[in-house]
PDB file of N, CA and C in Angstrom:
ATOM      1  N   UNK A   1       0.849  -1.180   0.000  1.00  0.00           N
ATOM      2  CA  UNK A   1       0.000   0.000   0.000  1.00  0.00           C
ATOM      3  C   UNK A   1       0.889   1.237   0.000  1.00  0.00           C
ATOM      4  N   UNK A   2       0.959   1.886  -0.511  1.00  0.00           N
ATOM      5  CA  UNK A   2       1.075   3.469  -0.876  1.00  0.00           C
ATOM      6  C   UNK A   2       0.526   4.228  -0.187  1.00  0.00           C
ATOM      7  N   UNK A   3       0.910   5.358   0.869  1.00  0.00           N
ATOM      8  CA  UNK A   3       0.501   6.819   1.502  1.00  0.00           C
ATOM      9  C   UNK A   3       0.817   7.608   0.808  1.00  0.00           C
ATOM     10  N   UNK A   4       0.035   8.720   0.330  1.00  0.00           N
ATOM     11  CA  UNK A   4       0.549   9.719  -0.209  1.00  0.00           C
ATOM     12  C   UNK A   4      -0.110  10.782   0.924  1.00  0.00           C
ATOM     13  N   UNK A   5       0.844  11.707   1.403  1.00  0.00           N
ATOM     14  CA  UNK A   5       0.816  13.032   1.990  1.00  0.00           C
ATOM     15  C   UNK A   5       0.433  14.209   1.150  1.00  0.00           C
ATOM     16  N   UNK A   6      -0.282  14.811   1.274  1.00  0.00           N
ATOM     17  CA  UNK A   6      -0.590  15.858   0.182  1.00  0.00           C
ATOM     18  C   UNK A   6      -1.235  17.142   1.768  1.00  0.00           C
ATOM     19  N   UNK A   7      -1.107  18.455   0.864  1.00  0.00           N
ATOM     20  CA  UNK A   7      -1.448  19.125   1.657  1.00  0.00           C
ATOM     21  C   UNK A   7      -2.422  20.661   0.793  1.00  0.00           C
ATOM     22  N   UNK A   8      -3.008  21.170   1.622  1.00  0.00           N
ATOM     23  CA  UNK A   8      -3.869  22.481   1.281  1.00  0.00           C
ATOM     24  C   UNK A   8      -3.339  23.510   1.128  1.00  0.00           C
ATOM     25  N   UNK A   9      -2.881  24.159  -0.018  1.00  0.00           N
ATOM     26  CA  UNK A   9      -2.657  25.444  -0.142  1.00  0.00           C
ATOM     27  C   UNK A   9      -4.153  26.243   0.117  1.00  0.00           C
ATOM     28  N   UNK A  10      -3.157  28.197   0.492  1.00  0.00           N
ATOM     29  CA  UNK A  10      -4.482  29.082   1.146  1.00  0.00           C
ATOM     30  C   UNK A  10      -5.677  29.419  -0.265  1.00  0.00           C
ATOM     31  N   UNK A  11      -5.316  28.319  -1.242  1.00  0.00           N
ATOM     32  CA  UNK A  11      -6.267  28.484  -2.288  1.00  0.00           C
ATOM     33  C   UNK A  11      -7.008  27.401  -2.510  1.00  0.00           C
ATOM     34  N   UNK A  12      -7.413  26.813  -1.806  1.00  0.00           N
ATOM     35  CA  UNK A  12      -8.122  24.948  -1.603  1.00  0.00           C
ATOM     36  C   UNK A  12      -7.454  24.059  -2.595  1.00  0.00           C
ATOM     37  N   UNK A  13      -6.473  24.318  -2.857  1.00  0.00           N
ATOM     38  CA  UNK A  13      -5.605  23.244  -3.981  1.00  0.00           C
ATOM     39  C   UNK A  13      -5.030  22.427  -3.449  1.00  0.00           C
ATOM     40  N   UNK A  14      -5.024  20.888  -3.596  1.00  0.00           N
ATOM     41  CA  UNK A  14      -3.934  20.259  -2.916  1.00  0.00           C
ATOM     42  C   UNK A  14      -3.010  19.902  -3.573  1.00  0.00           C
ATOM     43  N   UNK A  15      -1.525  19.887  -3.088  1.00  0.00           N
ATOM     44  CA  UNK A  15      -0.604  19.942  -3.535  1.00  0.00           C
ATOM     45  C   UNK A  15       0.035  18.496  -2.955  1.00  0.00           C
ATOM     46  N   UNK A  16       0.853  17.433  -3.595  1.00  0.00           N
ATOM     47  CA  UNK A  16       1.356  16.566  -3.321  1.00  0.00           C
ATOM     48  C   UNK A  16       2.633  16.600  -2.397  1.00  0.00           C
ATOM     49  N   UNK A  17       2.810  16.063  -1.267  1.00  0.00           N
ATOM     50  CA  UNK A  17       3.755  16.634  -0.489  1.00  0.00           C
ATOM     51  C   UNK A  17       5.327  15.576  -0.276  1.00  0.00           C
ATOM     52  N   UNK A  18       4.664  14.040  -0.326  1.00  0.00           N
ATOM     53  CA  UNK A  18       5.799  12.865  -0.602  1.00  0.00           C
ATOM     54  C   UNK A  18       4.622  11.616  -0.756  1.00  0.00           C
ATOM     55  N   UNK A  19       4.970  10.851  -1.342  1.00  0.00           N
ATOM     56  CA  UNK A  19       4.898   9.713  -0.981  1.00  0.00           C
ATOM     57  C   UNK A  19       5.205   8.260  -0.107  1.00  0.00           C
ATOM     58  N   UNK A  20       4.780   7.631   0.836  1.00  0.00           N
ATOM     59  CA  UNK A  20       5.567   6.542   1.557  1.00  0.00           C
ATOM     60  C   UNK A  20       4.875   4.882   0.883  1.00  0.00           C
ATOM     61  N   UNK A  21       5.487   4.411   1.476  1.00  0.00           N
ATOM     62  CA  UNK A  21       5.402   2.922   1.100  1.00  0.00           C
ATOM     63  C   UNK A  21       4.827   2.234   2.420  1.00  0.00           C
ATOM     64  N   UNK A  22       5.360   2.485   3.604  1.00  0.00           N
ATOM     65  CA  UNK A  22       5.349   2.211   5.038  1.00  0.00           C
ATOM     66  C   UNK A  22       3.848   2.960   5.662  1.00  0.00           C
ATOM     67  N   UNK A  23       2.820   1.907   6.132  1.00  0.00           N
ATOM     68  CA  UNK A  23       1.961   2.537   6.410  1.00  0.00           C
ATOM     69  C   UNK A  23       1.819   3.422   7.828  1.00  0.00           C
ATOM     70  N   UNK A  24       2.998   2.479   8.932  1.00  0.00           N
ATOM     71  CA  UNK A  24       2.795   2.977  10.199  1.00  0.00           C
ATOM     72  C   UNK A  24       4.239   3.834   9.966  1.00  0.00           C
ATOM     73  N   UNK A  25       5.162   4.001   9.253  1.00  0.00           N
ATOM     74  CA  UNK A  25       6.063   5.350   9.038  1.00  0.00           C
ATOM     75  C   UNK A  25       5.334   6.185   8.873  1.00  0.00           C
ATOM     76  N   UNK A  26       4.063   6.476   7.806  1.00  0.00           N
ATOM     77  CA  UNK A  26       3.643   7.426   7.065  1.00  0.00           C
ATOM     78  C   UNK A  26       2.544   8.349   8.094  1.00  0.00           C
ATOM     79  N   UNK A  27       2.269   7.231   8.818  1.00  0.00           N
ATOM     80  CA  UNK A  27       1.160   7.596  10.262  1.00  0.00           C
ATOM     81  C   UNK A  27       2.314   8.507  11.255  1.00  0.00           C
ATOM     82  N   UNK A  28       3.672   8.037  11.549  1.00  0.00           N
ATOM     83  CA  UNK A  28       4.637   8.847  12.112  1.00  0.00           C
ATOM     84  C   UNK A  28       5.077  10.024  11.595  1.00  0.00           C
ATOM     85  N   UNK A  29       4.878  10.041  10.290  1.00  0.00           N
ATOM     86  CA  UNK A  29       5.442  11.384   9.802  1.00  0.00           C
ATOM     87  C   UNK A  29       4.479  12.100   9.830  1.00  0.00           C
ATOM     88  N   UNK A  30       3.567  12.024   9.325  1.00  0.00           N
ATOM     89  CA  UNK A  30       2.382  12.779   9.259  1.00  0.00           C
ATOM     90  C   UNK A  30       2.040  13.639  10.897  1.00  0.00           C
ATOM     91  N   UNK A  31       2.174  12.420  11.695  1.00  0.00           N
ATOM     92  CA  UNK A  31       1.184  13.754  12.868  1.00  0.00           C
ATOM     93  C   UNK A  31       3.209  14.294  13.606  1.00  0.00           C
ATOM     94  N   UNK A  32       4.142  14.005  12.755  1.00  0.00           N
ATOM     95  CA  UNK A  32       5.759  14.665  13.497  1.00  0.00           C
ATOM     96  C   UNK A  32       5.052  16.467  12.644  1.00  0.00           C
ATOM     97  N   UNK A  33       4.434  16.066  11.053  1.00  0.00           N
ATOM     98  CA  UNK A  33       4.445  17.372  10.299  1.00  0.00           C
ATOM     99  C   UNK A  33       3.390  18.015  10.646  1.00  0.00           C
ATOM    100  N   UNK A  34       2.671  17.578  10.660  1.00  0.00           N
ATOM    101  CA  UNK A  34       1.499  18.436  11.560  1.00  0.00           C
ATOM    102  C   UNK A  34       1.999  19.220  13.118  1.00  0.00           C
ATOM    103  N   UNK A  35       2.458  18.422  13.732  1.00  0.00           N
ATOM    104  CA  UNK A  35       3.376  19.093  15.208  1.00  0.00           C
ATOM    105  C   UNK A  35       3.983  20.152  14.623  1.00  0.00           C
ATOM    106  N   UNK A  36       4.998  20.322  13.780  1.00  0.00           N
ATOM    107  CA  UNK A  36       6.045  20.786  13.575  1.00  0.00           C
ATOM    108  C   UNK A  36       5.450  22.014  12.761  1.00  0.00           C
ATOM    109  N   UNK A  37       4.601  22.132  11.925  1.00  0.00           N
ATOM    110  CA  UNK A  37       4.149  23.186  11.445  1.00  0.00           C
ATOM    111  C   UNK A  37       2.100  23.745  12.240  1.00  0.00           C
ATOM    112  N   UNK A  38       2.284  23.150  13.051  1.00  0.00           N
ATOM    113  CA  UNK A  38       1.116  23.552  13.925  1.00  0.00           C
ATOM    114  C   UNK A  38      -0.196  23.262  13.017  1.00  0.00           C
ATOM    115  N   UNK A  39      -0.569  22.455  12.799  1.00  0.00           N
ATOM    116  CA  UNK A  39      -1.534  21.662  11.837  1.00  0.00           C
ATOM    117  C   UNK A  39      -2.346  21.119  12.912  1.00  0.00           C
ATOM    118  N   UNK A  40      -3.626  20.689  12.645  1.00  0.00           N
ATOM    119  CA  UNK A  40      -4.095  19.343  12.626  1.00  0.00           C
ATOM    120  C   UNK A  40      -3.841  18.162  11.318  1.00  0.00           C
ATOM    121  N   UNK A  41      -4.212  17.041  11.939  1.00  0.00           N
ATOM    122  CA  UNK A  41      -3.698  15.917  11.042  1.00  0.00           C
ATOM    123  C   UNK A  41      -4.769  15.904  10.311  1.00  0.00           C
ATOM    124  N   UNK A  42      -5.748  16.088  10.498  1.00  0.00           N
ATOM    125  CA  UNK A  42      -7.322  16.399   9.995  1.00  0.00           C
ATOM    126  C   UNK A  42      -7.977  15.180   9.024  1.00  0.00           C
ATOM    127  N   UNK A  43      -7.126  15.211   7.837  1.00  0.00           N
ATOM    128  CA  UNK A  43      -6.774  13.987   7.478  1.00  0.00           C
ATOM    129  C   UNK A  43      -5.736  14.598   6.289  1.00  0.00           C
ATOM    130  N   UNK A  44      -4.649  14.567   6.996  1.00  0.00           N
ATOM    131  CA  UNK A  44      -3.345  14.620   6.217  1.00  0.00           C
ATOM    132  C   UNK A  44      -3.146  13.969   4.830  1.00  0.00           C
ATOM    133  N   UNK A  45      -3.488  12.416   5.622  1.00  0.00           N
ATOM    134  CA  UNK A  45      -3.416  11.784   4.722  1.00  0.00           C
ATOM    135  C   UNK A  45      -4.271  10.924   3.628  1.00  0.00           C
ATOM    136  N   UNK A  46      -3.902  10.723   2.097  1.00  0.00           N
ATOM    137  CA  UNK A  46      -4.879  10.091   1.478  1.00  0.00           C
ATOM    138  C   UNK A  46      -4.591   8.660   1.284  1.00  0.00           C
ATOM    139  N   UNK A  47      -4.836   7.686   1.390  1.00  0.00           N
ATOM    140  CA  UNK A  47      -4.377   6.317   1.300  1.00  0.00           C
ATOM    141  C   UNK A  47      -5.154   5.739  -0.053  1.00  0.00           C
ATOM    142  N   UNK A  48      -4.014   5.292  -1.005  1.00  0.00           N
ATOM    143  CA  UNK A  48      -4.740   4.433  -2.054  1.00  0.00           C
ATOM    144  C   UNK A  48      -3.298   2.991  -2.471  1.00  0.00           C
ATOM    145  N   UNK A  49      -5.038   2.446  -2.962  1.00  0.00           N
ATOM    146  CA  UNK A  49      -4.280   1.401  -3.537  1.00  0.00           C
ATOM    147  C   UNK A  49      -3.615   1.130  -4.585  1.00  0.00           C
ATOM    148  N   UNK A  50      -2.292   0.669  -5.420  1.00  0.00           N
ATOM    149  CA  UNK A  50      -2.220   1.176  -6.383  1.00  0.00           C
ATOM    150  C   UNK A  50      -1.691  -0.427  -6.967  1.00  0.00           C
TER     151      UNK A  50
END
């Protein structure tokens, strides 16, 4: 399975931010980037199958 991180520009666009491979890495990075830039995780992330 594939995580892709994508995020909201202040124009409702989402912009692709990385991709992971690792589902419980991608769960770690996600709420480290949300901390780190004062986010909610809201839903950070989009999960597909590919």
């Amino acid at each position: 399975m594939k995580v892709m991180f994508e995020w909201e520009d202040q124009f409702s666009h989402w912009k692709r931010f990385t991709l992971m491979n690792h589902q419980p890495s991608a769960v770690r990075s996600a709420k480290r980037r949300a901390t780190s830039t004062d986010k909610s995780i809201g839903w950070l992330m989009n999960q597909e199958d590919y």
